[in-house]
Protein backbone atom coordinates (compact mmCIF):
# COMPACT_ATOMS: atom_id res chain seq x y z
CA UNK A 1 210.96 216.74 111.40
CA UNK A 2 214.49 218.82 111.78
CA UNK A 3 214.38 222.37 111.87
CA UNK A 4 216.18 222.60 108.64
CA UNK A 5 213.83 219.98 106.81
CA UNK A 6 211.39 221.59 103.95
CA UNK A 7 207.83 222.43 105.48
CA UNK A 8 206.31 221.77 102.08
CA UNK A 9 207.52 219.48 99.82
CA UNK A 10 206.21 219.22 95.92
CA UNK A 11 207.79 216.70 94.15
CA UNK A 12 207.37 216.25 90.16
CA UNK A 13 203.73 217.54 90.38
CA UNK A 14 201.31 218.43 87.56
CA UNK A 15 197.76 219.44 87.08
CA UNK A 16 195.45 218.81 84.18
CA UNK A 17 191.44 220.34 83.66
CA UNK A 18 190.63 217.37 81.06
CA UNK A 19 193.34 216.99 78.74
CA UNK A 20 194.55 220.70 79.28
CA UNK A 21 197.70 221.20 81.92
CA UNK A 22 197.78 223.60 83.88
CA UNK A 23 200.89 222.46 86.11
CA UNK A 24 204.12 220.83 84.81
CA UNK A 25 206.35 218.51 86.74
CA UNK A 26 206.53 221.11 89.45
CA UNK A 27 209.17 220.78 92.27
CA UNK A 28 209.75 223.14 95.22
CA UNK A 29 210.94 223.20 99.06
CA UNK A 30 209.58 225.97 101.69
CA UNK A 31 211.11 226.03 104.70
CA UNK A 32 209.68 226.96 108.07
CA UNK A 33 209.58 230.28 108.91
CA UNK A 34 210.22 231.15 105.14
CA UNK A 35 207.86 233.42 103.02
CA UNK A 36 207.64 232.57 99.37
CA UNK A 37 206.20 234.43 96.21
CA UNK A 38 204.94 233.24 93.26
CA UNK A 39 204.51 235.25 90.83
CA UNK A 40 203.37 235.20 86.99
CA UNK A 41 200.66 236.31 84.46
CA UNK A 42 197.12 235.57 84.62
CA UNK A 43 196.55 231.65 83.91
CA UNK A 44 199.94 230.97 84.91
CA UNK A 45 198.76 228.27 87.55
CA UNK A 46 199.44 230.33 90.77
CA UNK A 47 196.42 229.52 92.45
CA UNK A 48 195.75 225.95 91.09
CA UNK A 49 199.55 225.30 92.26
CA UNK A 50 198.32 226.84 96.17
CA UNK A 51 195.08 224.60 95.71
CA UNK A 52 197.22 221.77 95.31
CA UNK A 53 198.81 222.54 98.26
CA UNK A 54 195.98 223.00 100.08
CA UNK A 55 194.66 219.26 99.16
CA UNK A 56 191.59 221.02 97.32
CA UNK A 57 192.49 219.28 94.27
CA UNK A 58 194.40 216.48 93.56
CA UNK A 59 197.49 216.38 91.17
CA UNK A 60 197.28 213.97 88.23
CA UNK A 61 200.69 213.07 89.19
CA UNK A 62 203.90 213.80 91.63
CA UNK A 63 203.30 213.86 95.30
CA UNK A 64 202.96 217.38 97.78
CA UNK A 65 203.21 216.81 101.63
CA UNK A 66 202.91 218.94 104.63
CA UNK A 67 205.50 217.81 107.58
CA UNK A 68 206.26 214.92 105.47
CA UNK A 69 202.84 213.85 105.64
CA UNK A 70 201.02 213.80 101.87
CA UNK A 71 198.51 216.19 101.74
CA UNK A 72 195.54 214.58 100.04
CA UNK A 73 195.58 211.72 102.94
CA UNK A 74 195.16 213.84 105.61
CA UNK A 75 191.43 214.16 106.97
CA UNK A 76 189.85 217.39 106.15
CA UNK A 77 189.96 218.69 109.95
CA UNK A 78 193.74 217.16 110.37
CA UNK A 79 194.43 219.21 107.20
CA UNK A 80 192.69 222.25 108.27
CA UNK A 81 194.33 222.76 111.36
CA UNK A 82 197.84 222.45 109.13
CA UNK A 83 197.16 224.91 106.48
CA UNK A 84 195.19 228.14 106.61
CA UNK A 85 194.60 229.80 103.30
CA UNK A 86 193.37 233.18 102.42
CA UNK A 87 191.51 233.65 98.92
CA UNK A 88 191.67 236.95 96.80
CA UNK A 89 188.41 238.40 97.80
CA UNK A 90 185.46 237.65 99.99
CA UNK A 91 181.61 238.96 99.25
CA UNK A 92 180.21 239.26 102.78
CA UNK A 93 176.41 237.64 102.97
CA UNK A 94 175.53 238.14 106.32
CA UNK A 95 176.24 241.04 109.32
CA UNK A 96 178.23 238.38 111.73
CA UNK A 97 179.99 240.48 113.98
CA UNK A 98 183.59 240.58 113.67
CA UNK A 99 184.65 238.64 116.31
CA UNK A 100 182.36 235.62 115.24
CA UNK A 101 183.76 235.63 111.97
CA UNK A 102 187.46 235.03 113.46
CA UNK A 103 185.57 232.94 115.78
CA UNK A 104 185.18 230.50 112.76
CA UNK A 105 188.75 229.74 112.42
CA UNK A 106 188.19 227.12 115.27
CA UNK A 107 186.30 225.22 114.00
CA UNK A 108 188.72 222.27 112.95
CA UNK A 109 189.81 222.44 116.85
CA UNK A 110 186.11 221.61 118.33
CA UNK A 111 185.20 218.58 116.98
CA UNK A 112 181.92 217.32 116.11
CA UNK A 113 178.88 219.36 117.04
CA UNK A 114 181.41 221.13 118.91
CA UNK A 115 181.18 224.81 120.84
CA UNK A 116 183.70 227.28 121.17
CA UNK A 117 185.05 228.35 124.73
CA UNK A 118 186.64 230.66 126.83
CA UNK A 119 189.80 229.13 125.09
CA UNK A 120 188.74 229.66 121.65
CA UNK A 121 187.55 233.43 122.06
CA UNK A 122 190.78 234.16 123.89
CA UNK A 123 192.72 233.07 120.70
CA UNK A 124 189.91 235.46 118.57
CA UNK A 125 190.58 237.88 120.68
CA UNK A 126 193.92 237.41 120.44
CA UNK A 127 194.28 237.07 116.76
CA UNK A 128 192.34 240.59 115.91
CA UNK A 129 194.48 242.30 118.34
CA UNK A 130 197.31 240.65 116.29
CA UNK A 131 195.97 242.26 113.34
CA UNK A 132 194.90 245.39 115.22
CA UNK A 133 191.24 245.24 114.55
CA UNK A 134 190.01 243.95 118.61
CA UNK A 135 188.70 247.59 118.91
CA UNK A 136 186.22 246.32 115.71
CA UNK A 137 185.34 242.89 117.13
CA UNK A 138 181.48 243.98 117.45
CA UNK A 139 180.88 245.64 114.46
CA UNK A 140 179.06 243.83 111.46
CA UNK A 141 181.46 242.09 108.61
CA UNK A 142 179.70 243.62 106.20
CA UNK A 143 180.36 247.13 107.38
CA UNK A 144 184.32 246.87 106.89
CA UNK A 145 186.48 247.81 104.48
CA UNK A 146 188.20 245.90 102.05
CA UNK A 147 191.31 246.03 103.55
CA UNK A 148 189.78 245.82 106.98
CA UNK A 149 187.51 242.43 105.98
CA UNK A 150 191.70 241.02 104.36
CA UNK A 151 192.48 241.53 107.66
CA UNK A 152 189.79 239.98 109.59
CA UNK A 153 189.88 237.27 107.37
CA UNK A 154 193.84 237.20 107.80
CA UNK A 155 193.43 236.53 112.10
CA UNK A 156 190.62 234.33 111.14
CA UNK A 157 193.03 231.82 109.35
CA UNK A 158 195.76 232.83 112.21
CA UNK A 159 193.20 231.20 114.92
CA UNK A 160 193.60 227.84 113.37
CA UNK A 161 196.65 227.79 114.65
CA UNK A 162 198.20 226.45 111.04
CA UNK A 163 201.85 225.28 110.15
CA UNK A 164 201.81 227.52 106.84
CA UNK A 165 199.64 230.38 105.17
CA UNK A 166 198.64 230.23 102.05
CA UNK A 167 197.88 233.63 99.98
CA UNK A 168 196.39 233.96 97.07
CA UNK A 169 196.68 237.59 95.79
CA UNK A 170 195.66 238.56 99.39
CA UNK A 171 195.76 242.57 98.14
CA UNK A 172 193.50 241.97 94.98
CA UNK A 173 190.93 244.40 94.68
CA UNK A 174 192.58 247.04 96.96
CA UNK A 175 193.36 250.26 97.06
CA UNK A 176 197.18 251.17 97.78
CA UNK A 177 196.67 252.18 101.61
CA UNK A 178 194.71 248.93 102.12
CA UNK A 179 197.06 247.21 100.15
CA UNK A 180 200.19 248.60 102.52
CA UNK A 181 197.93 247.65 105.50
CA UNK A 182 197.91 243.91 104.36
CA UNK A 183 201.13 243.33 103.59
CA UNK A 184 202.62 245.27 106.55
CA UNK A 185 201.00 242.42 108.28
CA UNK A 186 201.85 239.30 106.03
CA UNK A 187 205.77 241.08 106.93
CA UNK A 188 205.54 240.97 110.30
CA UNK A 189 203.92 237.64 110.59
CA UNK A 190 207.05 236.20 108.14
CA UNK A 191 209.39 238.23 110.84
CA UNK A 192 207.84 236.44 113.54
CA UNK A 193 208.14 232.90 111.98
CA UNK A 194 205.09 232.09 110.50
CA UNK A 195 205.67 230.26 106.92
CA UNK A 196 203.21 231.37 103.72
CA UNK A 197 202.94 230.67 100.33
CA UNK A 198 201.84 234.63 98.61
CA UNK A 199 200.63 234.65 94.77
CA UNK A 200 200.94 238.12 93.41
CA UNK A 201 200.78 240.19 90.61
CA UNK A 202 203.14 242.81 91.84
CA UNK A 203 206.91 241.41 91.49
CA UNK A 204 207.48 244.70 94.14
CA UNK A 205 206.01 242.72 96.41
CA UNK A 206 208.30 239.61 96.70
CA UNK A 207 211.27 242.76 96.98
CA UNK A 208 209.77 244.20 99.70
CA UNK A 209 209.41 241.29 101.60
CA UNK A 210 213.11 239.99 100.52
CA UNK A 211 212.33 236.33 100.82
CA UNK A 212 212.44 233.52 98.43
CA UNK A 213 210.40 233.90 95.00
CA UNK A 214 209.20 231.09 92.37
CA UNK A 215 208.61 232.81 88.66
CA UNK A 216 206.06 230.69 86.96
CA UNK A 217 204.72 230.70 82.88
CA UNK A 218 203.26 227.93 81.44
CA UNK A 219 202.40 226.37 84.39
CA UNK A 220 206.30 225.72 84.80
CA UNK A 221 208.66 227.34 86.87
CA UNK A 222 211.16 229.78 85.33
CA UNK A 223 212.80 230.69 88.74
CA UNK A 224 213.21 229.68 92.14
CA UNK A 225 215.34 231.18 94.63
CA UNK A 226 215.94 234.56 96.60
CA UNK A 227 213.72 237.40 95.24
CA UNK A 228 217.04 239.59 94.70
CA UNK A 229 218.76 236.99 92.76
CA UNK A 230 216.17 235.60 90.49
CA UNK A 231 213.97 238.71 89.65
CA UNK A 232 216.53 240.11 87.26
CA UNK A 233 215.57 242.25 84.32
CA UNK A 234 215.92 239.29 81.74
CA UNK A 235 214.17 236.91 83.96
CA UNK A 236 211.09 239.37 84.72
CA UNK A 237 210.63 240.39 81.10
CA UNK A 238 210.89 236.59 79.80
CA UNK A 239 208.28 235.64 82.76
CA UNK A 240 205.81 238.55 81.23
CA UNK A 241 206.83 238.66 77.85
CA UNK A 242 206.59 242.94 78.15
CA UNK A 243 210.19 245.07 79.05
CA UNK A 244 210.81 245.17 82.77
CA UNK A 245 213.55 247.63 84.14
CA UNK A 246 215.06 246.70 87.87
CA UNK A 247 216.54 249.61 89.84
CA UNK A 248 217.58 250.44 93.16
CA UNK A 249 216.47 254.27 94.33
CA UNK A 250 217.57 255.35 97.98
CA UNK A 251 215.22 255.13 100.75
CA UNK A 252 213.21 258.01 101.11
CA UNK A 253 215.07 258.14 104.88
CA UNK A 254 218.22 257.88 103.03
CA UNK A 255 219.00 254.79 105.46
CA UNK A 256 220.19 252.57 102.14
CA UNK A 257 218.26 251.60 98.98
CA UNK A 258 215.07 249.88 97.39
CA UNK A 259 215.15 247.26 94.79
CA UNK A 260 211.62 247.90 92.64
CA UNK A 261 210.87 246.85 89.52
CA UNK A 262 208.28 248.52 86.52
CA UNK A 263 207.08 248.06 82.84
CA UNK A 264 208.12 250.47 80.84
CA UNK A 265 208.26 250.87 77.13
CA UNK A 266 211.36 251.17 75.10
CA UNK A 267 211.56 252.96 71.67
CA UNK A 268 211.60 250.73 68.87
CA UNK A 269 213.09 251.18 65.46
């Protein structure tokens, strides 16, 4: 595969639950290295659009494929090591230690009935220094934080060593330090060259990260292209169906400006 060939390739897919569908002759490149949002209301088909990425379900038609390989014919270890993905939220069951948690993200790497070595805890270790939890490697799971358990589960995916991330509202469910915590991260890991997929709710988010961003509705896409260009105020308010105003403050440094976006509501006659 050339450097400049798409990572991820969805070609004229769509999704149905029984007759209902919930994706629409859906087409999109991501390149390496590239971090893209999606972004849209609630039922929109963010997350069954990453699912179908993932190869967790299968599209009633159209074709998606990792590294020109197709997704759903890749072996379930072969497709684990390709694609990590990190779900909204995560009720911890049981006190594993931290580092055993991460410790799971080998686990397409070891085979059968395999055991993790010195190897594989390196990379743990390795991966929760990443995310700057190593210090917390012994404590219990279930005595973390939200945004601490995001990102334990974040170096967890890292240590499968995947080609791309997938995100699904990875800051669901947090408060706004925990949220700035987790997507200080997902930045640096984009600046460093790792490719991800991010749903979100928060169109401030695809701004601040000043990638690429797809706006979906209908299970169709709206918008695809850089987050600057295609997050206008038209395009945001159709996408939500409530008034969106774009604006660009300074920088609280003064070092140039922000582009943020908010509801707000307009007087009507």
């Amino acid at each position: 595969m050339a450097v400049t060939d798409a990572l991820v390739r969805v070609r004229g897919t769509s999704f149905q639950y029984g007759r209902r569908e919930i994706l629409s002759n859906l087409s999109l490149d991501v390149h390496p290295g590239e971090i893209l949002s999606v972004l849209g209301p609630n039922g929109c088909g963010k997350t069954t659009l990453l699912r179908c990425i993932a190869g967790a379900l299968t599209p009633s038609s159209g074709s998606i494929e990792i590294g020109g390989a197709d997704v759903h014919a890749l072996a379930l270890p072969a497709r684990a090591r390709r694609i990590g993905f990190l779900f909204q939220d995560h009720a911890p069951s049981f006190p594993f230690a931290v580092r055993d948690v991460v410790l799971m993200g080998r686990a397409p790497h070891l085979g059968f009935l395999g055991f993790p070595g010195e190897r594989d805890r390196a990379l743990t270790d390795a991966a929760l220094d990443r995310v700057g939890l190593l210090h917390l490697k012994d404590r219990p799971y279930t005595r973390l934080s939200g945004g601490e358990r995001q990102l334990v589960l974040l170096a967890r995916t890292l240590v499968q060593g995947p080609d791309i991330i997938l995100l699904d509202e990875p800051t669901a469910h947090l408060d706004l330090h925990n949220q700035v915590l987790t997507l200080r991260m997902v930045r640096s890991l984009a600046a460093d060259g790792m490719t991800m997929i991010m749903t979100t709710h928060d169109p401030n988010h695809a701004f601040w990260f000043q990638g690429r961003a797809a706006l979906m509705k209908d299970g169709r896409f709206l918008a695809v292209g850089l987050a600057r260009d295609v997050m206008t105020e038209t395009a945001l308010t159709s996408t939500y169906d409530v008034d969106v105003a774009v604006f660009s403050p300074p920088t609280p440094d003064g070092s140039g400006q922000l582009q943020v976006c908010s509801p707000w509501l307009p007087e009507r006659d």
